[in-house]
Protein backbone atom coordinates (compact mmCIF):
# COMPACT_ATOMS: atom_id res chain seq x y z
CA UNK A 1 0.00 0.00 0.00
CA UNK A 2 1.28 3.28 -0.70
CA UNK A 3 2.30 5.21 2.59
CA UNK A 4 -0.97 6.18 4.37
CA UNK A 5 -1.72 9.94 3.98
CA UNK A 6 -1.84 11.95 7.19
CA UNK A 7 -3.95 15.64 7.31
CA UNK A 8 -4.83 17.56 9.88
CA UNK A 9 -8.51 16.56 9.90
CA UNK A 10 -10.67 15.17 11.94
CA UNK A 11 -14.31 14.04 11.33
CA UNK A 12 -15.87 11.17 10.66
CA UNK A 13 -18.22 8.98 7.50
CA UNK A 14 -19.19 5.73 7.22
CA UNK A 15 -19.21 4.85 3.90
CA UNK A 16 -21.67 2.14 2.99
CA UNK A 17 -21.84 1.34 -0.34
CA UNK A 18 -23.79 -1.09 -2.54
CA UNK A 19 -23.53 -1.68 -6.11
CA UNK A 20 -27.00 -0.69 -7.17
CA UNK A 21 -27.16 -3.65 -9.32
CA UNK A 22 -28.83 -5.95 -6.95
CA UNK A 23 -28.21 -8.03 -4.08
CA UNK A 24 -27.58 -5.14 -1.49
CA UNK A 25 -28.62 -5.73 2.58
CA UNK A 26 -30.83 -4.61 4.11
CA UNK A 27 -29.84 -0.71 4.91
CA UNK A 28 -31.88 -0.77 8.15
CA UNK A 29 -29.70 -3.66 9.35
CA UNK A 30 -27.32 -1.10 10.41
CA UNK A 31 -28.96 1.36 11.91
CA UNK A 32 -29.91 -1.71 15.00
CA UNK A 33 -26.41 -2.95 15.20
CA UNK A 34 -24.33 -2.23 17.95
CA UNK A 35 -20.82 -0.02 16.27
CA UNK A 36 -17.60 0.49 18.73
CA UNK A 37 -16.54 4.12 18.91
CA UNK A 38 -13.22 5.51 19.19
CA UNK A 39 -12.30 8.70 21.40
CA UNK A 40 -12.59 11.52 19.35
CA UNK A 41 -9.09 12.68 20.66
CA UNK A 42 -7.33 10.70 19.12
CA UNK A 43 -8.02 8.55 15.60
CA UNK A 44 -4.27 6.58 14.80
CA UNK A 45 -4.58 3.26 13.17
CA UNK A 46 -1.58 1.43 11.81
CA UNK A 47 -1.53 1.13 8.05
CA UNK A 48 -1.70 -2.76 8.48
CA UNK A 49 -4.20 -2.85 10.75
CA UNK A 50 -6.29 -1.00 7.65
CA UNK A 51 -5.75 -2.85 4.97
CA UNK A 52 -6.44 -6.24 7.51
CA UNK A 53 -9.54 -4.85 8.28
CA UNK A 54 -10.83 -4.22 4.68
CA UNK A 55 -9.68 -7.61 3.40
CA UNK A 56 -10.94 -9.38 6.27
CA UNK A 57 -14.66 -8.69 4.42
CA UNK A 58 -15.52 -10.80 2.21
CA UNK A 59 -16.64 -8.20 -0.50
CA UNK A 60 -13.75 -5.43 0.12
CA UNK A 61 -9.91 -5.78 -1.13
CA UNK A 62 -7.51 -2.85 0.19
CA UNK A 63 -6.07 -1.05 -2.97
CA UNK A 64 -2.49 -1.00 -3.68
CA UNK A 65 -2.57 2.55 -3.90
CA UNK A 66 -4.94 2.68 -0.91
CA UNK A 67 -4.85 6.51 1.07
CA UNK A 68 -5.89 6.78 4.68
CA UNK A 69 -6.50 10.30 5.56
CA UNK A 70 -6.96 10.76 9.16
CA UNK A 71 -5.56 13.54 11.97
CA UNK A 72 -1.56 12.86 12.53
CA UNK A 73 -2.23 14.76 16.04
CA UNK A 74 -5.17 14.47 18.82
CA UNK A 75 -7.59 17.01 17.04
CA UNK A 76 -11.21 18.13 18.26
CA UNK A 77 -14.22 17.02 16.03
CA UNK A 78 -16.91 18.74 16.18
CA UNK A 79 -20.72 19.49 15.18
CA UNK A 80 -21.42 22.94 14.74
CA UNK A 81 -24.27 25.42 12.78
CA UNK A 82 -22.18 27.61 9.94
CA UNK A 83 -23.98 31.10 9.65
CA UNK A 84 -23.40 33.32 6.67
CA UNK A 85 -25.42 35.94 7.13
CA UNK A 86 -23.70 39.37 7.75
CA UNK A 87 -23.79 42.74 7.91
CA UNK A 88 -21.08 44.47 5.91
CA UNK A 89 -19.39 47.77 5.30
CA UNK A 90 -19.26 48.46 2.00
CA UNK A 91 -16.79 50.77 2.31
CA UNK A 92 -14.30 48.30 4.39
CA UNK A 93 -15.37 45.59 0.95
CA UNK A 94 -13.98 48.38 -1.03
CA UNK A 95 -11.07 48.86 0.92
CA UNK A 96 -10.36 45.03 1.33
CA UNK A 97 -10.60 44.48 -2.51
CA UNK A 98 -8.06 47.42 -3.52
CA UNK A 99 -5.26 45.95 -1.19
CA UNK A 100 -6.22 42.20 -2.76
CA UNK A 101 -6.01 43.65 -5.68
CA UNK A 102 -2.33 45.48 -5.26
CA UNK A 103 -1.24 42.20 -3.08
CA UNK A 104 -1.94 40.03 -6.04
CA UNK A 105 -1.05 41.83 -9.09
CA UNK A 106 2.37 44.66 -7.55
CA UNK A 107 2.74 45.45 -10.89
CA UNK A 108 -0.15 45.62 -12.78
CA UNK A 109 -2.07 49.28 -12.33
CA UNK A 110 -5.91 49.14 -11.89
CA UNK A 111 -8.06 50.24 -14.89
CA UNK A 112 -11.46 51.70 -13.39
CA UNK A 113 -13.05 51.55 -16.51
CA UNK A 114 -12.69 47.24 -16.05
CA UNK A 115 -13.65 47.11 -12.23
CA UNK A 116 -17.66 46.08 -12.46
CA UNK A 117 -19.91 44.99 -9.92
CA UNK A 118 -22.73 42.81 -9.36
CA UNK A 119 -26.30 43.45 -7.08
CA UNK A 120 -27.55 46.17 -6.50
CA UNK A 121 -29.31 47.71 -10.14
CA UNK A 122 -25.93 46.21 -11.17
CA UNK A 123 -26.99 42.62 -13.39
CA UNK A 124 -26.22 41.16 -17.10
CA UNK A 125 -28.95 40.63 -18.79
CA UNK A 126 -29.34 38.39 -22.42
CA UNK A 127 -32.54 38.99 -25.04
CA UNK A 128 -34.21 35.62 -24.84
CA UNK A 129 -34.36 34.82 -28.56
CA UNK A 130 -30.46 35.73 -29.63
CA UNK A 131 -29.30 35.44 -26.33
CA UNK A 132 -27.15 38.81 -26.91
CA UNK A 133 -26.45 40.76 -23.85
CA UNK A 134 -28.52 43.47 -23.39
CA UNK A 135 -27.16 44.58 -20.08
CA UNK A 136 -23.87 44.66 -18.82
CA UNK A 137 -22.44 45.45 -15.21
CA UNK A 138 -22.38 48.63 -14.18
CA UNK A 139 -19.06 50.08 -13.32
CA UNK A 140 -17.93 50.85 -10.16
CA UNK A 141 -16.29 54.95 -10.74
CA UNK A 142 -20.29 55.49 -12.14
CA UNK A 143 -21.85 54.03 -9.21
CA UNK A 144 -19.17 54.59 -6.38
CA UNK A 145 -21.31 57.21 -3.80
CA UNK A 146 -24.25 54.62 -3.64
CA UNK A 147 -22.19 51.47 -3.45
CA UNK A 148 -20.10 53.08 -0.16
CA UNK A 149 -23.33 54.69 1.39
CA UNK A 150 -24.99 51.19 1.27
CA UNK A 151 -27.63 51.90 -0.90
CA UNK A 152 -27.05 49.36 -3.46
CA UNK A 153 -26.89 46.83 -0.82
CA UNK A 154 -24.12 43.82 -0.59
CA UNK A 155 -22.79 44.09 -3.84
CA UNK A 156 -19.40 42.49 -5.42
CA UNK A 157 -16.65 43.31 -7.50
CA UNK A 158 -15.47 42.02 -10.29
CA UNK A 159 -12.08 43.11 -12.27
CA UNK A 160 -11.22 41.95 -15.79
CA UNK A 161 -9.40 43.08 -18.47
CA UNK A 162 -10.12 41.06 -20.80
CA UNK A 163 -14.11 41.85 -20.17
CA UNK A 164 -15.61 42.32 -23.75
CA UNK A 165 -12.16 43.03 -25.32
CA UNK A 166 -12.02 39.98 -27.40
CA UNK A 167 -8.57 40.31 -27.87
CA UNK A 168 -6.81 38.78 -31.36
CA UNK A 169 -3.61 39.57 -29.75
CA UNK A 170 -2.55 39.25 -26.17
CA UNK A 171 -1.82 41.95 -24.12
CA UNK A 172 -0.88 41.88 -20.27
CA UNK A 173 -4.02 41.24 -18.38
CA UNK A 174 -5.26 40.38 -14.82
CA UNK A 175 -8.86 38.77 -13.11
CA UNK A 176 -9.91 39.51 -9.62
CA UNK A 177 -13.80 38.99 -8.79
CA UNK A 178 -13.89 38.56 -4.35
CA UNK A 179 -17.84 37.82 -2.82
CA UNK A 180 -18.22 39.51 -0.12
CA UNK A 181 -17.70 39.17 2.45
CA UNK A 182 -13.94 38.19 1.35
CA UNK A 183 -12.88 34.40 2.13
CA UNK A 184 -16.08 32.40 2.22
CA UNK A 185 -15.07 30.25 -0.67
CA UNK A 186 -16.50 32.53 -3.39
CA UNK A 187 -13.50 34.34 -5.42
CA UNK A 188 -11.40 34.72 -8.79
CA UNK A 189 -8.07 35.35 -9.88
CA UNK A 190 -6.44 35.07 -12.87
CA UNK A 191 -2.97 36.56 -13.81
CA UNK A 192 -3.03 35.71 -17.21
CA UNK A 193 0.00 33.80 -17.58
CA UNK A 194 -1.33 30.69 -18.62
CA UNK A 195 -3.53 31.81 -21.07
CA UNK A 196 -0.01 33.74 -22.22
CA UNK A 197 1.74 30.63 -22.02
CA UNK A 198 -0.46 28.19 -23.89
CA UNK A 199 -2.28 30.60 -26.70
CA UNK A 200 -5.24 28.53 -27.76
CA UNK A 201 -7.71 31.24 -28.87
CA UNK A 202 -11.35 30.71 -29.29
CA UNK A 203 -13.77 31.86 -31.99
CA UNK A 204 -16.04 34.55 -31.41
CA UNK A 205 -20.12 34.04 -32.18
CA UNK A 206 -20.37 37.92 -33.91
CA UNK A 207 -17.12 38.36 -35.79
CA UNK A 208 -15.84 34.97 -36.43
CA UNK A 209 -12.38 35.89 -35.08
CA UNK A 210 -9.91 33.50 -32.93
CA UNK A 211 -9.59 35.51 -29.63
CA UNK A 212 -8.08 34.57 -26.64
CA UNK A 213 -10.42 33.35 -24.06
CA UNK A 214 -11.70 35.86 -20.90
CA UNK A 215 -10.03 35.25 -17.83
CA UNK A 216 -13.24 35.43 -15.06
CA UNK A 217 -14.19 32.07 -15.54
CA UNK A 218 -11.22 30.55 -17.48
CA UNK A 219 -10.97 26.88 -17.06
CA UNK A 220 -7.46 25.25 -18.06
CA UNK A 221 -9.43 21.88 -17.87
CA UNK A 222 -10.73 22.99 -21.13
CA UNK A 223 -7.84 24.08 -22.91
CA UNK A 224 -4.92 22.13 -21.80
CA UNK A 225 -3.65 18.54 -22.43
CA UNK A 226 -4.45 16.55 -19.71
CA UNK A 227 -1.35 14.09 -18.28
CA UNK A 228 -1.84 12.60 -14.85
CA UNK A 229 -3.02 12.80 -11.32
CA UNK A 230 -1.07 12.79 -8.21
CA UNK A 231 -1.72 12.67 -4.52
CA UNK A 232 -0.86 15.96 -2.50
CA UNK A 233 2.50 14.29 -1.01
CA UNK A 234 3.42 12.89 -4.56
CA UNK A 235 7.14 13.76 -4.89
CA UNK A 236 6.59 13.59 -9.04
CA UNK A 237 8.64 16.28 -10.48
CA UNK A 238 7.63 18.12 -13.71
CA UNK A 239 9.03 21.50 -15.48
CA UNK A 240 7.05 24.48 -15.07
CA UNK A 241 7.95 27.47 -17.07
CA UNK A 242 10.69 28.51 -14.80
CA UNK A 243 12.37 25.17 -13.18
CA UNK A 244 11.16 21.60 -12.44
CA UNK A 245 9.48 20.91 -8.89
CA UNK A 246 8.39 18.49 -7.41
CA UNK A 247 4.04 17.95 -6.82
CA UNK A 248 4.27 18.18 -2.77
CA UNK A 249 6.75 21.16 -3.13
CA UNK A 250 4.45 23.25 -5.37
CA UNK A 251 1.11 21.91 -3.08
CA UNK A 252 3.48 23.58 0.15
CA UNK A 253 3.86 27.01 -1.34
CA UNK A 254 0.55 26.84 -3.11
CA UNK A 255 -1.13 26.55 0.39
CA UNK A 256 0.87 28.88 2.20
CA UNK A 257 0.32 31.44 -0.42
CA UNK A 258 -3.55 31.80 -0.59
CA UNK A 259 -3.51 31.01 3.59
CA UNK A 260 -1.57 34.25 3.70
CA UNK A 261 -3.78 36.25 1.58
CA UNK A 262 -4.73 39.73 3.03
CA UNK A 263 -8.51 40.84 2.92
CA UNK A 264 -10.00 38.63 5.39
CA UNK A 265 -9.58 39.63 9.03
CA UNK A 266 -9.00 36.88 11.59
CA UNK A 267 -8.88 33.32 9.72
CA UNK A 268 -10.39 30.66 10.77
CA UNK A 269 -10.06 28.37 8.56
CA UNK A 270 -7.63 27.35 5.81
CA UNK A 271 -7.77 26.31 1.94
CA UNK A 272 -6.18 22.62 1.60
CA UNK A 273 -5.39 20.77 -1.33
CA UNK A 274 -7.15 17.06 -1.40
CA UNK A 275 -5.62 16.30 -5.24
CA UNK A 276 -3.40 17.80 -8.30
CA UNK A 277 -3.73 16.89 -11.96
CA UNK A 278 -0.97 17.89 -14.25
CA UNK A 279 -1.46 19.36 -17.93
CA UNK A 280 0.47 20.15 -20.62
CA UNK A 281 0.81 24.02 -21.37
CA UNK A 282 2.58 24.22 -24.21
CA UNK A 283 5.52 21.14 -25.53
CA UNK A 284 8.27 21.64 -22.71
CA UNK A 285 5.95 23.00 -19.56
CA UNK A 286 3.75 21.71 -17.15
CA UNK A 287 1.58 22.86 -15.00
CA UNK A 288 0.06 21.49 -11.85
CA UNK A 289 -3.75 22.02 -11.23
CA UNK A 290 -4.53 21.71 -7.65
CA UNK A 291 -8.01 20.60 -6.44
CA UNK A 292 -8.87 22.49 -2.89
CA UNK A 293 -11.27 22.47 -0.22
CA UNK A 294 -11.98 23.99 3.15
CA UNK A 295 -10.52 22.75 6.12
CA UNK A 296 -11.76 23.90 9.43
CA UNK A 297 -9.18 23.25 12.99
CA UNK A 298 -7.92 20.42 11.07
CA UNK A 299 -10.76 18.91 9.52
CA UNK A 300 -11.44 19.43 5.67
CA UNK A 301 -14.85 19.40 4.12
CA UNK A 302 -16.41 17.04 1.80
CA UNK A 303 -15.19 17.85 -2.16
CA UNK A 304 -16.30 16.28 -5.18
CA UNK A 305 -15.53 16.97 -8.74
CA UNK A 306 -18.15 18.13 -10.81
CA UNK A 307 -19.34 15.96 -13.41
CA UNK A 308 -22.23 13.52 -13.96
CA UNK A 309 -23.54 11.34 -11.23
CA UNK A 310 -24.82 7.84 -12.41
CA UNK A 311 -26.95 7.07 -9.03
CA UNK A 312 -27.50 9.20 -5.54
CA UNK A 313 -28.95 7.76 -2.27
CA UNK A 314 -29.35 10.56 0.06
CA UNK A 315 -26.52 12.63 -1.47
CA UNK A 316 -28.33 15.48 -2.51
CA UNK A 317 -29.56 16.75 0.66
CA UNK A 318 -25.38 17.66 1.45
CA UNK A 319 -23.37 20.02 -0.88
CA UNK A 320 -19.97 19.50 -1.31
CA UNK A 321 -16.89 21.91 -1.50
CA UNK A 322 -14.62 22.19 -4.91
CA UNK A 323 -12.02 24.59 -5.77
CA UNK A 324 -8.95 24.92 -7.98
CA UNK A 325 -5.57 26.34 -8.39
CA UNK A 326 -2.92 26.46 -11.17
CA UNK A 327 0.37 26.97 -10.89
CA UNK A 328 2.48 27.17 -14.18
CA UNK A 329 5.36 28.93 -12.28
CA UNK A 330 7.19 27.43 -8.96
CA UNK A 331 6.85 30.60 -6.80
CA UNK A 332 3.81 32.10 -8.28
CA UNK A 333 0.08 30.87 -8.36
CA UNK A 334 -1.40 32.02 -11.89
CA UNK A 335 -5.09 31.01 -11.27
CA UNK A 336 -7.62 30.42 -7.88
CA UNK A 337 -10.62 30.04 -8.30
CA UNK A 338 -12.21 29.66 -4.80
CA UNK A 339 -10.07 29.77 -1.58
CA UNK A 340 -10.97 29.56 2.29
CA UNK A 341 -9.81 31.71 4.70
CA UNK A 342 -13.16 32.46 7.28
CA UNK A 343 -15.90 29.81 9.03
CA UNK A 344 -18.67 31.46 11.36
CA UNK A 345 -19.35 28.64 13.78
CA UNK A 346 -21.94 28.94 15.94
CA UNK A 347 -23.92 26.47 18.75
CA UNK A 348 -20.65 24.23 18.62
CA UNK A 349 -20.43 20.83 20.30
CA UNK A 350 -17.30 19.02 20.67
CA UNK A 351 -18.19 15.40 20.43
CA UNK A 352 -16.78 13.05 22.87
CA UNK A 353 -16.45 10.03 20.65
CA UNK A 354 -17.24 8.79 16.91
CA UNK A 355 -17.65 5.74 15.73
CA UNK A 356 -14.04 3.80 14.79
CA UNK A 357 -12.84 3.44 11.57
CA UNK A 358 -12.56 -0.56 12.00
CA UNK A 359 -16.99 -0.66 12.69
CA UNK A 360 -17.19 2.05 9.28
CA UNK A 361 -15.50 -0.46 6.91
CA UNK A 362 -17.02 -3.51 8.05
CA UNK A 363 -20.57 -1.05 8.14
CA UNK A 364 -20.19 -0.63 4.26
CA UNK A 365 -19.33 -4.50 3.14
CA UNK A 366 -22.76 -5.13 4.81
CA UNK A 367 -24.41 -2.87 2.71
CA UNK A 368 -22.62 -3.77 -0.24
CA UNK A 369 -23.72 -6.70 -2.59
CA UNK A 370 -21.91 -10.02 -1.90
CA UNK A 371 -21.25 -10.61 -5.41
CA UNK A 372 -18.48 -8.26 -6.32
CA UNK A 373 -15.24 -7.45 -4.72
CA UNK A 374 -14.99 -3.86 -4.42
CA UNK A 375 -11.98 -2.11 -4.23
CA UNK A 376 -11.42 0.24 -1.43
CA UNK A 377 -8.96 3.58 -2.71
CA UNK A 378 -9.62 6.01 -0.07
CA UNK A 379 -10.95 6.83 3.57
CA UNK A 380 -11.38 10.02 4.74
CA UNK A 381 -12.98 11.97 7.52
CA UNK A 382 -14.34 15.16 6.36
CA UNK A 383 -17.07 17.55 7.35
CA UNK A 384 -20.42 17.34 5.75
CA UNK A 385 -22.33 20.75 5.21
CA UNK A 386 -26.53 20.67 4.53
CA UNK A 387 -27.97 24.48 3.74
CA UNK A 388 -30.85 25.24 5.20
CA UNK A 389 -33.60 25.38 2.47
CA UNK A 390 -37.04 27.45 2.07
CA UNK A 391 -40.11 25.59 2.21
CA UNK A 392 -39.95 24.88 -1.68
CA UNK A 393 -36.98 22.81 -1.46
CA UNK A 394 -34.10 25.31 -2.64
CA UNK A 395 -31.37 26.52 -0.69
CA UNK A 396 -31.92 29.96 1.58
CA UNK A 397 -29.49 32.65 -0.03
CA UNK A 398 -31.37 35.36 2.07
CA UNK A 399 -30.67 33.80 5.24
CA UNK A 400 -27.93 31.51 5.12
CA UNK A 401 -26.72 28.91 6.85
CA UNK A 402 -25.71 25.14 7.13
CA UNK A 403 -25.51 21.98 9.64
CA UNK A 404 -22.01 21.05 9.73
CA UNK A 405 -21.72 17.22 10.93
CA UNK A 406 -18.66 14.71 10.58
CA UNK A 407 -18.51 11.60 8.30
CA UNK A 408 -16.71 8.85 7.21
CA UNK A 409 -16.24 9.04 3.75
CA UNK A 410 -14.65 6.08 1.67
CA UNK A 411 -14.54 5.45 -1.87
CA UNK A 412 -14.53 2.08 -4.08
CA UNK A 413 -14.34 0.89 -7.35
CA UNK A 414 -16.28 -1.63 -8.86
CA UNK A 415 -13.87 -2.93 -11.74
CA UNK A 416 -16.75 -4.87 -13.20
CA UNK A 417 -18.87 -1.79 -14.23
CA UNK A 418 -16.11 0.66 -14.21
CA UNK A 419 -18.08 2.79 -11.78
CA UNK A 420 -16.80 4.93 -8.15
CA UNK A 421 -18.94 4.58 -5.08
CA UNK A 422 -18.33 7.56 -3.15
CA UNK A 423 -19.90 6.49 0.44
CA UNK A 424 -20.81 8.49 3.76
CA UNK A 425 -22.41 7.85 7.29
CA UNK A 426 -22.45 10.10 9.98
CA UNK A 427 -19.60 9.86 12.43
CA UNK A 428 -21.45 10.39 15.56
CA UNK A 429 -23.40 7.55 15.61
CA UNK A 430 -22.85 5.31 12.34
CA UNK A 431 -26.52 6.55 11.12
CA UNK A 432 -27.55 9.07 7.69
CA UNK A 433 -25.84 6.25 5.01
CA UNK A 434 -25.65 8.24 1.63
CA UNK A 435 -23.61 7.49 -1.21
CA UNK A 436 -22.50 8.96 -5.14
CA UNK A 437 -22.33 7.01 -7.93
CA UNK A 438 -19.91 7.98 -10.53
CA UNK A 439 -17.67 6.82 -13.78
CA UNK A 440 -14.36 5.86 -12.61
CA UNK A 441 -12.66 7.19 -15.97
CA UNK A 442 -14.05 10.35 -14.96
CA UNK A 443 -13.57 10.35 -11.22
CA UNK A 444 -9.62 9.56 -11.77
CA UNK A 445 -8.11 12.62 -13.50
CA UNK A 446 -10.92 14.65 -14.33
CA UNK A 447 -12.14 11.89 -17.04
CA UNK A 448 -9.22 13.16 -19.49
């Protein structure tokens, strides 16, 4: 097995997993049988004592590339309600954003005429039958007395140069877009080197031209040549524009740079990376895409990849955290898109005790068919969110706010059907089994 992988974290789901093809137990059988729990202080299990564990079920096999990601020190775990809603100073937003903005980009001068916001009267609009905008953003300079009084309410910024320029030919050009308040997950930046770097141009719907793509929203996914996937500790070494380095040297400074961000106030919580995929920017040079989360005293939160999901059980009452960085230089990061630098926990409970990791595996072979040896690639213990919603279903946005639990989350692979079973149950008391379906093809390295 490769060497287990240790992270600060510390929360706890069962993953019980079945293959959806028939043949699965009986999910209630759970639920009445008695699970041991381990003190939450403290979570260390030897690497052999895993993998014994898992193959000691008749319907499990440890992968040889198995990863075991569990606290390397005593950490609290805790339940806890996450509330977003807040009053804010527009004029400290403003504030906040201009010293982002000079932090980020020391050498690149702010264009007023490309800083936009959004809410307020601020909103794009698109005619319905050509789908041409009608309306763009307004522009900050316009609109700056009522956005700093507070009479166009919570609004956002976004900066881009390359807003509406449709450029043929490239010319130095920066993306910063912050929600507000700054680092609750929502945010943009884009310095432009990539796109630089790589100079695949798109064409554009009016004139037919090949332009270069806009920055907010820019996706190297899309663009680049996909070439593997590595774990965060990988020591894999591959030549960025300005040296080689290795995966888990670029994932140090990577997290160390948007932890130290300015903007935010206290932090209480950190951005983490949970994966990196490597593409090809141009023929010699790399770069590294890192996949992120939150991570809150130690624990990180559930993240999934977006994609299609084949089946769901209970999955879609939880949403999951996903954010990305790319770094095509070794001591710069060219492009974040999302980052995690504040949690508002309220009406926390430290929990005394979860359930052990030895009752969680053994809790998902009985829920899993006999008939197919699954293999098991990784266990985790992560933090599950669930938003409150209105009374029609959909998530609150006017008064938000979400029950943060632990789980055990563990992931198999049924070889047979080429499908990932992405598997949860509450930590505190082995109950709330949910799982995700998924393509393995897409699941491992972005389905490239």
């Amino acid at each position: 097995m490769k060497k287990t992988t240790i992270y600060l974290t510390l929360s706890v789901i069962v993953l019980l997993c079945f293959t959806g093809c028939g043949g699965g137990k009986n999910h209630g059988t759970e639920s009445r049988r008695q699970v041991d729990k381990t003190s939450a202080v403290d979570l260390h299990i030897s690497d052999d004592k895993v993998i014994d564990t898992i193959n000691s079920c008749s319907n499990l096999q440890a992968s040889k590339e198995l990863s075991v990601k569990l606290p390397s020190k005593k950490t609290s775990v805790y339940q806890y309600t996450a509330d977003y809603n807040f009053d804010v100073d527009m004029k400290d937003y403003d504030s906040e954003f201009r010293e982002m903005f000079r932090y980020l980009f020391p050498d690149h001068s702010m264009n007023e005429n490309h800083l936009l916001y959004s809410g307020g009267s601020s909103k794009l609009e698109y005619d319905d039958e050509t789908g041409e905008l009608v309306q763009d953003y307004n522009k900050v300079k316009d609109w700056k007395d009522q956005i700093l009084s507070g009479k166009e309410g919570r609004v956002y910024y976004i900066y881009d140069d390359t807003w509406n320029e449709n450029m043929t030919e490239w010319k130095p050009s920066v993306c910063l877009e912050l929600g507000n308040p700054i680092g609750y997950g929502y945010g943009t930046v884009n310095k432009g080197k990539t796109v630089a770097l790589n100079g695949s141009k798109v064409e554009n719907d009016d004139t037919h031209e090949k332009v270069y793509p806009g920055l907010d929203g820019y996706d190297p996914s899309a663009y680049l040549e996909y070439v593997a996937s590595y774990s965060p500790d990988s020591t894999e070494k591959y030549q960025l524009e300005d040296r080689k380095i290795a995966v888990c040297d670029a994932v140090k400074f990577l997290e160390k740079y948007i932890n130290s961000l300015p903007g935010a106030g206290d932090k209480t919580a950190k951005t983490v990376v949970t994966e990196v995929d490597v593409y090809r920017v141009t023929k010699n040079i790399y770069g590294y895409n890192m996949i992120t989360t939150k991570e809150y005293e130690g624990i990180p939160f559930d993240y999934m990849r977006a994609g299609e999901y084949e089946g769901r059980l209970g999955y879609d009452k939880y949403s999951s955290l996903i954010g990305n960085a790319f770094m095509v230089e070794s001591k710069d990061v060219d492009i974040i898109d999302g980052f995690y630098l504040k949690e508002n926990a309220v009406n926390r409970t430290n929990l005394s005790e979860i359930i052990s990791l030895e009752s969680a595996i053994k809790s998902v072979s009985s829920q899993m068919t006999e008939h197919i040896k699954f293999k098991v690639n990784e266990i985790e213990l992560v933090y599950a969110q669930q938003f409150a919603r209105t009374k029609n279903g959909y998530i609150d946005t006017e008064h938000s706010s979400a029950k943060i639990t632990p789980a055990w989350k563990i992931t198999l692979e049924n070889t047979n059907d080429e499908m990932t079973y992405v598997c949860y149950l509450d930590a505190a008391d082995g109950q709330n089994y949910r799982y995700a379906m998924i393509p393995t093809k897409w699941w491992k390295g972005n389905g490239k």
